[in-house]
PDB file of N, CA and C in Angstrom:
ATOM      1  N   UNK A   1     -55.723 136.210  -3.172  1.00  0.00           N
ATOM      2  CA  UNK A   1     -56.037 134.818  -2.914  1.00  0.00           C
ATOM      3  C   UNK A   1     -55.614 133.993  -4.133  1.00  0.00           C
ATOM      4  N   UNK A   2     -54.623 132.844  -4.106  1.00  0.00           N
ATOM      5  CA  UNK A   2     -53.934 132.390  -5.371  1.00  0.00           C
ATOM      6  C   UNK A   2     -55.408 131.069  -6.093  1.00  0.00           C
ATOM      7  N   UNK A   3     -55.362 130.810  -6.199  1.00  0.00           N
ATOM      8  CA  UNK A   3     -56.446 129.897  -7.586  1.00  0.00           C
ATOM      9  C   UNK A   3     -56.070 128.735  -7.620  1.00  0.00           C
ATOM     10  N   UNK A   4     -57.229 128.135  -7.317  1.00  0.00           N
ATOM     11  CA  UNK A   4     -56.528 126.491  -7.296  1.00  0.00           C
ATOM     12  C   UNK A   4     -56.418 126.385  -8.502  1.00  0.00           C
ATOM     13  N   UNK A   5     -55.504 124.843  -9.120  1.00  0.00           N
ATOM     14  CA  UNK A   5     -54.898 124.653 -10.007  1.00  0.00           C
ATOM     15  C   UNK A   5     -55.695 124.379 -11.512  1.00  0.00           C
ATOM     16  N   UNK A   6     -57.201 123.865 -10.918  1.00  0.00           N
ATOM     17  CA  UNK A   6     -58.010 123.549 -11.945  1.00  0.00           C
ATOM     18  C   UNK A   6     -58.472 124.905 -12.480  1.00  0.00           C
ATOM     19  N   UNK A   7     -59.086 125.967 -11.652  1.00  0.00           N
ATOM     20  CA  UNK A   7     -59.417 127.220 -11.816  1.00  0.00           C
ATOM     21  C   UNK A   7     -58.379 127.997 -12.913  1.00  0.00           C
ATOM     22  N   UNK A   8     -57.326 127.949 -12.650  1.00  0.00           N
ATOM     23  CA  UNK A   8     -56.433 128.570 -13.286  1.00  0.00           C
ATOM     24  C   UNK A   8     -56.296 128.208 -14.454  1.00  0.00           C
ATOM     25  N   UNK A   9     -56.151 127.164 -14.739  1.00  0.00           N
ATOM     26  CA  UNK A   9     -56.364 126.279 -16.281  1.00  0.00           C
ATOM     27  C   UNK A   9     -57.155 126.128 -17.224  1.00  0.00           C
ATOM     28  N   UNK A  10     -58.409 126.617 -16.116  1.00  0.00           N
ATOM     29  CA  UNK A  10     -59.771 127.119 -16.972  1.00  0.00           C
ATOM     30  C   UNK A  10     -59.513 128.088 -17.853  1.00  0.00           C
ATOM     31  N   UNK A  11     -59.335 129.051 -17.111  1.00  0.00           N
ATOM     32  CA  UNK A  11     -59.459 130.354 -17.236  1.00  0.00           C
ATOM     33  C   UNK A  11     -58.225 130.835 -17.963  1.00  0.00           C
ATOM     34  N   UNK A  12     -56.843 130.036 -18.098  1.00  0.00           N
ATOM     35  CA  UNK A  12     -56.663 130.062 -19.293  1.00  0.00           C
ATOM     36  C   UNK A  12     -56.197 129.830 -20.506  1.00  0.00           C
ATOM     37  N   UNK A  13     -57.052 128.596 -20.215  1.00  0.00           N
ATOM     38  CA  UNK A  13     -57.255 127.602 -21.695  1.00  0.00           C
ATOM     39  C   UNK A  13     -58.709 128.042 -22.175  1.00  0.00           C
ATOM     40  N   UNK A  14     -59.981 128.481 -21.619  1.00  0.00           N
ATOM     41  CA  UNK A  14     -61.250 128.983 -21.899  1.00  0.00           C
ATOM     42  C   UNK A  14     -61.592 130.324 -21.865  1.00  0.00           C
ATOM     43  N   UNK A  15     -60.831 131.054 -20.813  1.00  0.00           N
ATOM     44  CA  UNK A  15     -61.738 132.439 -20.680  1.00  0.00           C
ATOM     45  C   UNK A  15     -59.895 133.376 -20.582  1.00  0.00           C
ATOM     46  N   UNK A  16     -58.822 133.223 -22.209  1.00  0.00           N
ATOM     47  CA  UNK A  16     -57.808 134.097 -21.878  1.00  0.00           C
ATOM     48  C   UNK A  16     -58.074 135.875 -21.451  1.00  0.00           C
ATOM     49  N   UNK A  17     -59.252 135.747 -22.706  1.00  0.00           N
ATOM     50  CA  UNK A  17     -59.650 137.336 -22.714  1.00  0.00           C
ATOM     51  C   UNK A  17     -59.805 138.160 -21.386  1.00  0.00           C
ATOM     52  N   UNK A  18     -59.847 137.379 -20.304  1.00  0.00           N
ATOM     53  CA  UNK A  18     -60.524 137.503 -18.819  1.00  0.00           C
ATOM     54  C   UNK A  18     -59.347 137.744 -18.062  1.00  0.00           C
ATOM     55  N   UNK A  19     -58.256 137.085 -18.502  1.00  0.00           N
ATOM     56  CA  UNK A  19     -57.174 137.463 -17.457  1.00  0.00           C
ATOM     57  C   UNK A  19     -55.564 138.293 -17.919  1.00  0.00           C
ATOM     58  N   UNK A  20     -55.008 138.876 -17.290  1.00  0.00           N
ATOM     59  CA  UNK A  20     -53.925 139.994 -17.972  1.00  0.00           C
ATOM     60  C   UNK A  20     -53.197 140.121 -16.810  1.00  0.00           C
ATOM     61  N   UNK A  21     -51.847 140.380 -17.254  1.00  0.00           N
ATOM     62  CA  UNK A  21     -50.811 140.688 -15.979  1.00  0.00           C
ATOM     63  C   UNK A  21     -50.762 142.199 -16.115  1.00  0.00           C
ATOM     64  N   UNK A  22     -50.623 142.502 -15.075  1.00  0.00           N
ATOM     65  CA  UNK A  22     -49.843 143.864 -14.874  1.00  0.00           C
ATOM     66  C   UNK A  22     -48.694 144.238 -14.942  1.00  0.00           C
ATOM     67  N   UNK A  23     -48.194 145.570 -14.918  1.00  0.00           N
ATOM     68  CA  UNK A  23     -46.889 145.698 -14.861  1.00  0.00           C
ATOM     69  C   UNK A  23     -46.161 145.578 -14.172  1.00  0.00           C
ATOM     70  N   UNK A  24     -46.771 145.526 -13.039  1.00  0.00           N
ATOM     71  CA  UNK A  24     -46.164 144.883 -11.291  1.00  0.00           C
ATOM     72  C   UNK A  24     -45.618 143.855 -11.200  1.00  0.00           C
ATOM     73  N   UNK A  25     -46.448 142.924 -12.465  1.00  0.00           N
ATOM     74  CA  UNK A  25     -46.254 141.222 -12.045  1.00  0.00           C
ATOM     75  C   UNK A  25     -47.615 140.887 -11.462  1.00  0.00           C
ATOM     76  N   UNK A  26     -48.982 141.731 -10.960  1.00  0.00           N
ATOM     77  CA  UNK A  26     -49.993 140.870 -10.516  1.00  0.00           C
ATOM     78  C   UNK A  26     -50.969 140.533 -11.283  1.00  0.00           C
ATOM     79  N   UNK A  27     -51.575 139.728 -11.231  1.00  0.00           N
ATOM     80  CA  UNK A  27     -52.758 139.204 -12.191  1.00  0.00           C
ATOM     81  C   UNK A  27     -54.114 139.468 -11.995  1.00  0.00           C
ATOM     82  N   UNK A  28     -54.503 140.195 -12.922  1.00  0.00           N
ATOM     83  CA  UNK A  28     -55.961 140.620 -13.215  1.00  0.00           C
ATOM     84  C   UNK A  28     -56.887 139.822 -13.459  1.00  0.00           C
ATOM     85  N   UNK A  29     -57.983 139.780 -13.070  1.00  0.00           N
ATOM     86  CA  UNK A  29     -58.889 138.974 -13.799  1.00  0.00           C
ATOM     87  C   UNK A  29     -60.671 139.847 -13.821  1.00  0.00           C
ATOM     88  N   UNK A  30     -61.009 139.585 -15.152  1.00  0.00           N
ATOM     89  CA  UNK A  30     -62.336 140.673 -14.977  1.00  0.00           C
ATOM     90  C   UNK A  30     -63.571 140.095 -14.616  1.00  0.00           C
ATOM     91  N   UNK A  31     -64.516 140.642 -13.761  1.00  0.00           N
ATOM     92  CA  UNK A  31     -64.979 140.007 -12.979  1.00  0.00           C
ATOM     93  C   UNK A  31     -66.116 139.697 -14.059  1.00  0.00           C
ATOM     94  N   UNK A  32     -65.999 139.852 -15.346  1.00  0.00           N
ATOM     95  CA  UNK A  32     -67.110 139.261 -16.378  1.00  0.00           C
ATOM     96  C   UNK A  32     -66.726 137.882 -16.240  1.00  0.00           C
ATOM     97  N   UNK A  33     -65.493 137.101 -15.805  1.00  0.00           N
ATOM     98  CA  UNK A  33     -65.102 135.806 -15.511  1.00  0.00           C
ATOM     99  C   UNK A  33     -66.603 134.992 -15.428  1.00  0.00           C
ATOM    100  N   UNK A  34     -66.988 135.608 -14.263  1.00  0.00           N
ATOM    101  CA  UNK A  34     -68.211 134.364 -13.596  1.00  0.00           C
ATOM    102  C   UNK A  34     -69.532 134.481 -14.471  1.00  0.00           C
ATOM    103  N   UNK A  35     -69.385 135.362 -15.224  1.00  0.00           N
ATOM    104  CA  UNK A  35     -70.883 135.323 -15.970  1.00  0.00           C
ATOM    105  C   UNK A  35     -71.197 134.391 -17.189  1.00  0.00           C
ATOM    106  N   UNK A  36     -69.552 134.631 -17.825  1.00  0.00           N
ATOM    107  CA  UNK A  36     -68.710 133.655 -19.015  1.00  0.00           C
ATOM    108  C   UNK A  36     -68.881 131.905 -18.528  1.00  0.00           C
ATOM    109  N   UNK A  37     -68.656 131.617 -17.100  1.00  0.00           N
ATOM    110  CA  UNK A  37     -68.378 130.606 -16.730  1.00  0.00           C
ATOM    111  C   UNK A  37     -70.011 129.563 -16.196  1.00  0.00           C
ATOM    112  N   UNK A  38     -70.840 130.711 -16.071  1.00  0.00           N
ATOM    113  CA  UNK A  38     -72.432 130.353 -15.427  1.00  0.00           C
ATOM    114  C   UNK A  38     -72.829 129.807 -17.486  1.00  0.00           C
ATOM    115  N   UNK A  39     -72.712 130.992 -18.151  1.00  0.00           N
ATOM    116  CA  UNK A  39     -73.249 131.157 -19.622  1.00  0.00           C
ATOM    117  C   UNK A  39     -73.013 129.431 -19.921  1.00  0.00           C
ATOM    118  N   UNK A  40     -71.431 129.356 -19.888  1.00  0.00           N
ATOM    119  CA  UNK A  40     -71.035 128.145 -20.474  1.00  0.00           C
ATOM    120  C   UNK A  40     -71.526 126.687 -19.445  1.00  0.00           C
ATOM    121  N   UNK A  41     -71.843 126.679 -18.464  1.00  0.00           N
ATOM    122  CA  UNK A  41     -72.313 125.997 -17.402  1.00  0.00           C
ATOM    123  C   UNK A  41     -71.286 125.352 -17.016  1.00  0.00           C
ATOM    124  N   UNK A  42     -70.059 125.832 -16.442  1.00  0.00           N
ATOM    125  CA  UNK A  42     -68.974 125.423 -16.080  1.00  0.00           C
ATOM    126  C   UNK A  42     -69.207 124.969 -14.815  1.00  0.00           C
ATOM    127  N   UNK A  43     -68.685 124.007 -14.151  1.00  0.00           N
ATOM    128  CA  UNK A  43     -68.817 123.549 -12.834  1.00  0.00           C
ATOM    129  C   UNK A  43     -69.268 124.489 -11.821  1.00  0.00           C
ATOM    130  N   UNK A  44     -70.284 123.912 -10.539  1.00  0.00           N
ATOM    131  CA  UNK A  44     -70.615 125.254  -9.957  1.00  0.00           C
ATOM    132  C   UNK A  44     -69.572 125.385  -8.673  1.00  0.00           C
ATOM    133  N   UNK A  45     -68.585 124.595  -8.552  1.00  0.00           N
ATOM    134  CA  UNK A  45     -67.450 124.382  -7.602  1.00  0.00           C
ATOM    135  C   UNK A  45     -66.333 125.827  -8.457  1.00  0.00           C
ATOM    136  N   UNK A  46     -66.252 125.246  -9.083  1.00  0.00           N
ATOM    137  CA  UNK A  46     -65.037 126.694  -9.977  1.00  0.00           C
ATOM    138  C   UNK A  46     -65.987 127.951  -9.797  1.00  0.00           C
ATOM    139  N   UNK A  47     -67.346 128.053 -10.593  1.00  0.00           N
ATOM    140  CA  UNK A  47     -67.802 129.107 -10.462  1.00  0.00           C
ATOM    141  C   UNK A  47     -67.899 129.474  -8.746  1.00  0.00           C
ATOM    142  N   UNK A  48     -68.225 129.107  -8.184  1.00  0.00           N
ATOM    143  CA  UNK A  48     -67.848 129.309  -6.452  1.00  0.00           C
ATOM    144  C   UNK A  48     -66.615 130.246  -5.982  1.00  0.00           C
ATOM    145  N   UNK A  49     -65.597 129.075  -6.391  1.00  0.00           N
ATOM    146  CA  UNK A  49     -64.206 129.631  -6.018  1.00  0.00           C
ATOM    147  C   UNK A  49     -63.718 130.860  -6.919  1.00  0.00           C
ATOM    148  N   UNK A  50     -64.450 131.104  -8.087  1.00  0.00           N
ATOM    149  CA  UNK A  50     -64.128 132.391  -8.724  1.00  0.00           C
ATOM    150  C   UNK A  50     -65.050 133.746  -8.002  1.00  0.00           C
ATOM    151  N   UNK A  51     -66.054 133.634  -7.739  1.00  0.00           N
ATOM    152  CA  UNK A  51     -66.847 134.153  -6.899  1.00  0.00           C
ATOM    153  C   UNK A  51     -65.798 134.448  -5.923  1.00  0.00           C
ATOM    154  N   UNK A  52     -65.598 133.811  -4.956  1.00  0.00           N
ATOM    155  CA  UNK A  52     -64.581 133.825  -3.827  1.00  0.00           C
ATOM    156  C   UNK A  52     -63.510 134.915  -4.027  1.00  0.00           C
ATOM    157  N   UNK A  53     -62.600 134.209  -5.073  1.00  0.00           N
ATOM    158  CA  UNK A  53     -61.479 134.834  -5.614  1.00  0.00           C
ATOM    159  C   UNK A  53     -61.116 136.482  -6.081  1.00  0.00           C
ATOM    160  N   UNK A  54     -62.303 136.543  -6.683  1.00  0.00           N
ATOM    161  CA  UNK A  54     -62.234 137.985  -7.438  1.00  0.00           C
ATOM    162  C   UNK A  54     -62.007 139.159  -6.536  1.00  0.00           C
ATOM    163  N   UNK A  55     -61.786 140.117  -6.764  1.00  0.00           N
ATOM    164  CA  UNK A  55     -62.130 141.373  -5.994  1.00  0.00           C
ATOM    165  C   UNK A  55     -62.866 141.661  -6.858  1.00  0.00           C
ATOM    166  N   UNK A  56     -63.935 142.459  -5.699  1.00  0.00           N
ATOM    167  CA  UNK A  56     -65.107 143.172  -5.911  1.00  0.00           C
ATOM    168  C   UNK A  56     -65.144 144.466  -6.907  1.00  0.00           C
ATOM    169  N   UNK A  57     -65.459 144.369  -8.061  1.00  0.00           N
ATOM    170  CA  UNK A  57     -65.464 145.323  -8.962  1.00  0.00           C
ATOM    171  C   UNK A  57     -65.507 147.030  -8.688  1.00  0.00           C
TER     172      UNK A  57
END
């Protein structure tokens, strides 16, 4: 599921540590994302759509 544009910018301009490419070319993201994003009280619309987004650990 691709990331809307604000999401993506968050995550990484705020949370780089959280996201990594693969060698494939696909993009990782660790699902410590949403805990980082609640901590910091980041919008609860992003935290939503990251919820959404992730695969399930």
């Amino acid at each position: 599921m691709p990331y809307s544009h604000s999401l993506a910018d968050l995550m990484l301009e705020r949370y780089p540590e959280t996201v990594r490419a693969t060698l494939g070319g696909e993009i990782e993201v660790s699902p410590r994302l949403i805990n980082l994003m609640i901590k910091n009280d980041e919008s609860d619309l992003l935290i939503f759509e990251a919820k959404m987004s992730l695969k399930p650990a």
